[in-house]
N, C-alpha and C. Protein backbone atom coordinates (compact mmCIF):
# COMPACT_ATOMS: atom_id res chain seq x y z
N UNK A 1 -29.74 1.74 70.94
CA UNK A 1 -30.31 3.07 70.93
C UNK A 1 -30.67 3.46 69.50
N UNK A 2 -31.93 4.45 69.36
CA UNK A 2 -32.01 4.86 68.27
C UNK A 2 -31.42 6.37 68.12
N UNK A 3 -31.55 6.99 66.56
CA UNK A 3 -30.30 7.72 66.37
C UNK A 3 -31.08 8.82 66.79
N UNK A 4 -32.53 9.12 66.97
CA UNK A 4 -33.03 10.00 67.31
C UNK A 4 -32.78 10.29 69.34
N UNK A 5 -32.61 8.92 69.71
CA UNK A 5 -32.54 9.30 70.79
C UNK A 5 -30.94 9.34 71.44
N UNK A 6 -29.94 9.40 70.51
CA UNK A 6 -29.00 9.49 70.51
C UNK A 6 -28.36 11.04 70.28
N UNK A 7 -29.68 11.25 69.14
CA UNK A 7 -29.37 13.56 69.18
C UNK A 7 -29.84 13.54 70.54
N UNK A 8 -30.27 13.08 70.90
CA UNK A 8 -31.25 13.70 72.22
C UNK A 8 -30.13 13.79 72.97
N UNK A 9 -29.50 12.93 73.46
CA UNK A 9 -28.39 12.67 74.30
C UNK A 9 -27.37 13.66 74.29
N UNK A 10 -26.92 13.97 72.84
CA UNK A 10 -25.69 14.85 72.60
C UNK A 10 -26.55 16.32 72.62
N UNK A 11 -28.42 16.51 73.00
CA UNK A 11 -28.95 17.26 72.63
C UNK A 11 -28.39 18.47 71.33
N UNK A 12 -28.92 17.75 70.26
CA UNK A 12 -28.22 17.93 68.73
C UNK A 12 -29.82 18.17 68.11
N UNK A 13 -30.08 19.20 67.95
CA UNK A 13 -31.39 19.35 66.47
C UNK A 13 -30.76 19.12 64.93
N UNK A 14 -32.07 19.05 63.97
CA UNK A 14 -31.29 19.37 63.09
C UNK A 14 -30.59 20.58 62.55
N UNK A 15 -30.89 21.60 63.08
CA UNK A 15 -29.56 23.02 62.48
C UNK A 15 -28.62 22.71 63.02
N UNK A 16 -28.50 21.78 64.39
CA UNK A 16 -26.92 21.79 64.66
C UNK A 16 -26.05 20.53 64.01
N UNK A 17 -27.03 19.69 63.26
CA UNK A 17 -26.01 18.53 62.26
C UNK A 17 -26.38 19.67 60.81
N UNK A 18 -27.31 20.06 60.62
CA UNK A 18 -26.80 21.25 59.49
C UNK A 18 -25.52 22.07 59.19
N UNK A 19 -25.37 22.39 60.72
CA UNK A 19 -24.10 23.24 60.76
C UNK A 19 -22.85 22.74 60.39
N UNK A 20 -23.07 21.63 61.48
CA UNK A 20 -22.07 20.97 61.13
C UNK A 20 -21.37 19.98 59.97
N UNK A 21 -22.39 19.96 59.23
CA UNK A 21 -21.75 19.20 57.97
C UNK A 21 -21.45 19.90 57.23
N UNK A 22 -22.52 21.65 57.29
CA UNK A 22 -21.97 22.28 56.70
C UNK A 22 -20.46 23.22 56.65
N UNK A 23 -20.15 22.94 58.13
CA UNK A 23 -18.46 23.01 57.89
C UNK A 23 -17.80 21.91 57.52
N UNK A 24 -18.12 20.72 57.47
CA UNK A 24 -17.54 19.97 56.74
C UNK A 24 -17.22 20.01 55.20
N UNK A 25 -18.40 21.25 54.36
CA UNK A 25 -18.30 21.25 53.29
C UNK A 25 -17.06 22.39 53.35
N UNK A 26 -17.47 23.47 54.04
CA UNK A 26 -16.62 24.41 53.85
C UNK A 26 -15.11 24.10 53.99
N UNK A 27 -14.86 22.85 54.63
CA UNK A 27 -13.76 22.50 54.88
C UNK A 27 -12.94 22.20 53.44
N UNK A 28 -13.88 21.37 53.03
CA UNK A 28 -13.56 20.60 51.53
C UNK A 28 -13.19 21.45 50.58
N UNK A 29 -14.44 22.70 50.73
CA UNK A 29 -14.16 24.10 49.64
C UNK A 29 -12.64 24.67 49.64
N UNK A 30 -12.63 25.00 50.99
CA UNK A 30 -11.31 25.20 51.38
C UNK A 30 -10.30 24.70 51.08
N UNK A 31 -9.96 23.85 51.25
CA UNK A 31 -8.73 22.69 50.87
C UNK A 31 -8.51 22.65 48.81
N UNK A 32 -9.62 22.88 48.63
CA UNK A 32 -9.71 22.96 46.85
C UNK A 32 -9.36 24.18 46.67
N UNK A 33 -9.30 25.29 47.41
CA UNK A 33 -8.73 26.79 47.16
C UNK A 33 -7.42 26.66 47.30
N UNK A 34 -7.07 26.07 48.57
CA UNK A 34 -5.71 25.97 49.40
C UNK A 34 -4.78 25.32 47.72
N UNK A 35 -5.43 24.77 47.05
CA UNK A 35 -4.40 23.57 46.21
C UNK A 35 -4.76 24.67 44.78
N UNK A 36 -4.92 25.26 44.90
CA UNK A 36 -4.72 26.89 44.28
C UNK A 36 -5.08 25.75 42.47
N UNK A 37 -6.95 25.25 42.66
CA UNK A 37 -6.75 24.45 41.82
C UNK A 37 -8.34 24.81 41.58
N UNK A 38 -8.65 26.00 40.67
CA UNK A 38 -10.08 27.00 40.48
C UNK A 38 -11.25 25.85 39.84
N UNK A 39 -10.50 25.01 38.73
CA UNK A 39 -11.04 24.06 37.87
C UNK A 39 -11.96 22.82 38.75
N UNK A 40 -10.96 22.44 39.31
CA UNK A 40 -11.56 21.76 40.62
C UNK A 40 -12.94 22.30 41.41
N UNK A 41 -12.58 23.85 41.74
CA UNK A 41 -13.82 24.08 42.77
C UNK A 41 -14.97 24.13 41.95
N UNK A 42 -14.40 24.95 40.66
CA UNK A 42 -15.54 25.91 39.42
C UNK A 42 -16.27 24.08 39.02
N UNK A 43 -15.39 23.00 38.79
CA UNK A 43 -16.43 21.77 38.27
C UNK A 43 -16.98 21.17 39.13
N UNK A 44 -16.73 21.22 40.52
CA UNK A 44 -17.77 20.89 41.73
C UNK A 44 -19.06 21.77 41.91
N UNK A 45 -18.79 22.85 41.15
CA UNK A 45 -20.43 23.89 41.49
C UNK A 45 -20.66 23.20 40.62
N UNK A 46 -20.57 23.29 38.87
CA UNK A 46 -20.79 23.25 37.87
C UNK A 46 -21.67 21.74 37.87
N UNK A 47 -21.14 20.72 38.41
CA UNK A 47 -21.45 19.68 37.81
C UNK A 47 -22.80 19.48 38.98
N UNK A 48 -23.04 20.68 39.74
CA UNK A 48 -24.38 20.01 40.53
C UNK A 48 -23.93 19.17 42.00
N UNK A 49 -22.49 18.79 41.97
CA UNK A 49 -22.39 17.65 43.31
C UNK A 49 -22.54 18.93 44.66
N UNK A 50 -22.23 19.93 44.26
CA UNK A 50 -22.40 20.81 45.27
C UNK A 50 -23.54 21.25 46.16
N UNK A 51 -24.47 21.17 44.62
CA UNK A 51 -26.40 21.07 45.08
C UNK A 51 -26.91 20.18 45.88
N UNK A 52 -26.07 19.15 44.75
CA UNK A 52 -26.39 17.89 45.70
C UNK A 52 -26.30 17.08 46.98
N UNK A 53 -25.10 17.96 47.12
CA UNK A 53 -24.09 17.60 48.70
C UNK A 53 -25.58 18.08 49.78
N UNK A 54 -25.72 19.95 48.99
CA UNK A 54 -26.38 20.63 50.14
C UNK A 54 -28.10 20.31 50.11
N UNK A 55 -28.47 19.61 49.05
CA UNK A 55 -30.66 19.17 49.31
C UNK A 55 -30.70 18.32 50.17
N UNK A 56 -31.38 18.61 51.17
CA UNK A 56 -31.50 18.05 52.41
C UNK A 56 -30.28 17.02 53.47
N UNK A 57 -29.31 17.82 53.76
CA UNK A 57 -28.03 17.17 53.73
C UNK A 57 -28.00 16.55 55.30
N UNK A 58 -28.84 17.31 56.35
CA UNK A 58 -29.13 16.64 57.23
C UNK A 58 -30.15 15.65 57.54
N UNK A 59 -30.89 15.84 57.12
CA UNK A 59 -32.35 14.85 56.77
C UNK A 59 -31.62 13.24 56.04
N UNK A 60 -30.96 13.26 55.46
CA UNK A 60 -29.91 12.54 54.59
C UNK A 60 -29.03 11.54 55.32
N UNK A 61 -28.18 13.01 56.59
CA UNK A 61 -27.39 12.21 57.19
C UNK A 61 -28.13 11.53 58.27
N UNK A 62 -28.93 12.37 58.77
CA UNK A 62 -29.90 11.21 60.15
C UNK A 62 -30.56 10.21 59.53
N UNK A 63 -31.19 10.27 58.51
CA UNK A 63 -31.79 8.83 57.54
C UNK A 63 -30.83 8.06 57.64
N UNK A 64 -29.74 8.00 56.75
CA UNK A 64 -28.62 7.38 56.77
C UNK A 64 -27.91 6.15 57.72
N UNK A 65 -27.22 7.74 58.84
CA UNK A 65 -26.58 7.17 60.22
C UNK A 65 -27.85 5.84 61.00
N UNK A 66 -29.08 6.61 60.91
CA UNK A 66 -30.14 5.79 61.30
C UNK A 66 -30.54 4.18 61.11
N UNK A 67 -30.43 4.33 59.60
CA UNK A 67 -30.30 3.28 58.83
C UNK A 67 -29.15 2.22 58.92
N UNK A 68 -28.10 2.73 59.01
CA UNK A 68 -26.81 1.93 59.14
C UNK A 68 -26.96 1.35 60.82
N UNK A 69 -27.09 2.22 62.05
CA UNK A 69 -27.31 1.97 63.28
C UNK A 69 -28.40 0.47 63.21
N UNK A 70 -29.23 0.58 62.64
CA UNK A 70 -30.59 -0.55 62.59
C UNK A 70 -29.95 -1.86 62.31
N UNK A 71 -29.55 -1.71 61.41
CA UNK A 71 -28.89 -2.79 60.73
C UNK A 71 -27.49 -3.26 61.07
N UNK A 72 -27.14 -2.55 61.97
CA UNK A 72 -25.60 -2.81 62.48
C UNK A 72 -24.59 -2.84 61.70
N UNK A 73 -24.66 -2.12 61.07
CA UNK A 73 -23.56 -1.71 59.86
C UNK A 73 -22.57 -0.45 60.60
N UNK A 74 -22.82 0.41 61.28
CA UNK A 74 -22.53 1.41 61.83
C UNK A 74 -22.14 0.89 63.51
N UNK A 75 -20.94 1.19 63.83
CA UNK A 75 -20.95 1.00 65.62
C UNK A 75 -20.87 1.99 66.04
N UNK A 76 -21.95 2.11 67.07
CA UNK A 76 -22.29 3.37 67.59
C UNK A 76 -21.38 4.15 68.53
N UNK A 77 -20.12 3.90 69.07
CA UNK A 77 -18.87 3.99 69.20
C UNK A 77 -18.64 5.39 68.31
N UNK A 78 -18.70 5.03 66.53
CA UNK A 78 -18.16 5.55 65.71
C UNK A 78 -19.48 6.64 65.69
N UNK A 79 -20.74 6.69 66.03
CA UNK A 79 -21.52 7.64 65.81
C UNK A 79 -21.26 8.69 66.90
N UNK A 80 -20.99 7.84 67.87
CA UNK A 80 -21.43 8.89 68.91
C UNK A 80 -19.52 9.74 68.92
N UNK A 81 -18.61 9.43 68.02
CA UNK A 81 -17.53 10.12 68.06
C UNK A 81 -17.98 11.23 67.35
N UNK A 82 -19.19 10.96 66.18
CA UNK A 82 -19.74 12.09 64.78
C UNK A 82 -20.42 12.95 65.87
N UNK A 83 -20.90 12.66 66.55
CA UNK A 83 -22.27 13.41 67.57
C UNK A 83 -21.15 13.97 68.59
N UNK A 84 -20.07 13.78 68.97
CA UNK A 84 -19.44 14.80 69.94
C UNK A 84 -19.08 15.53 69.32
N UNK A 85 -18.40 15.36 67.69
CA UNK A 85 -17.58 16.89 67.19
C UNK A 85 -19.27 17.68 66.70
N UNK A 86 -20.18 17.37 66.70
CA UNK A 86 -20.98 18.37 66.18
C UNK A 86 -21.14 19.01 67.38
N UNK A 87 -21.39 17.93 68.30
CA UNK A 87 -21.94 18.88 69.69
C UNK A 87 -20.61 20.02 69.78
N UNK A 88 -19.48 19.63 69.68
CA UNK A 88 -18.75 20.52 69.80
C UNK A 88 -18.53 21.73 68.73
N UNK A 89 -18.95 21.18 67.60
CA UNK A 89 -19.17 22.21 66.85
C UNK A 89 -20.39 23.37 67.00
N UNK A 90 -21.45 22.75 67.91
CA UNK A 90 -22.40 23.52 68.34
C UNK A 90 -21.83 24.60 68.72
N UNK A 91 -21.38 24.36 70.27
CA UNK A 91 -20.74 24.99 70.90
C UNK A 91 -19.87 26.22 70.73
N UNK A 92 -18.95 26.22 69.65
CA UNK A 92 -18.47 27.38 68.75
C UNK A 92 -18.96 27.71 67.90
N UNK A 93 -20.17 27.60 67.85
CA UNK A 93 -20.94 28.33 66.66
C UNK A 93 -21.02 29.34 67.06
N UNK A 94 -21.11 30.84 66.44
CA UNK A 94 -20.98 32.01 66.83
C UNK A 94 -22.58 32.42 66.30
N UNK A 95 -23.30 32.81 67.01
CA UNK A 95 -24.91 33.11 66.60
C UNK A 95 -24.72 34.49 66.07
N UNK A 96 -25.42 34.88 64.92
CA UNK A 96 -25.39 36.09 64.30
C UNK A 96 -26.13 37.39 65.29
């Protein structure tokens, strides 16, 4: 299968792997607050990896996952475990 027809399946656009990675970041943010460790978060903005995490972060990960799937580097086993927590992260997304 390809990875496009694999969103299809979990019916996943890209705002909903947006979302979801982007709680993955928030997760990370989080955990660097939790460790009550400012230097840490303040040199992750600072140094740009933060920018960088977020320019085109889904476009990135479907290139990516895509890429690895082709080449069989990736078992799709392990994708389609990434594609249920988003779908499920869909799901509790709370729409503004």
């Amino acid at each position: 299968m390809t990875i496009q027809e694999l969103l299809d399946e979990y019916n996943l656009a890209t705002d909903d792997i947006r979302w979801s990675l982007s709680l993955r970041i928030t997760e990370s943010i989080l955990h660097k607050l939790e460790n009550r460790n400012p230097e840490e978060l303040t040199g992750y903005i600072w140094s740009g990896e933060l920018g960088d995490n977020l320019y085109d972060m889904e476009e990135r990960w479907i290139r990516d996952r895509g890429d690895r799937l082709n080449r069989a580097i990736l078992d799709e086993g392990h994708l389609r475990d990434e594609l249920s927590q988003m779908a499920l992260d869909k799901i509790n997304r709370r729409q503004p």
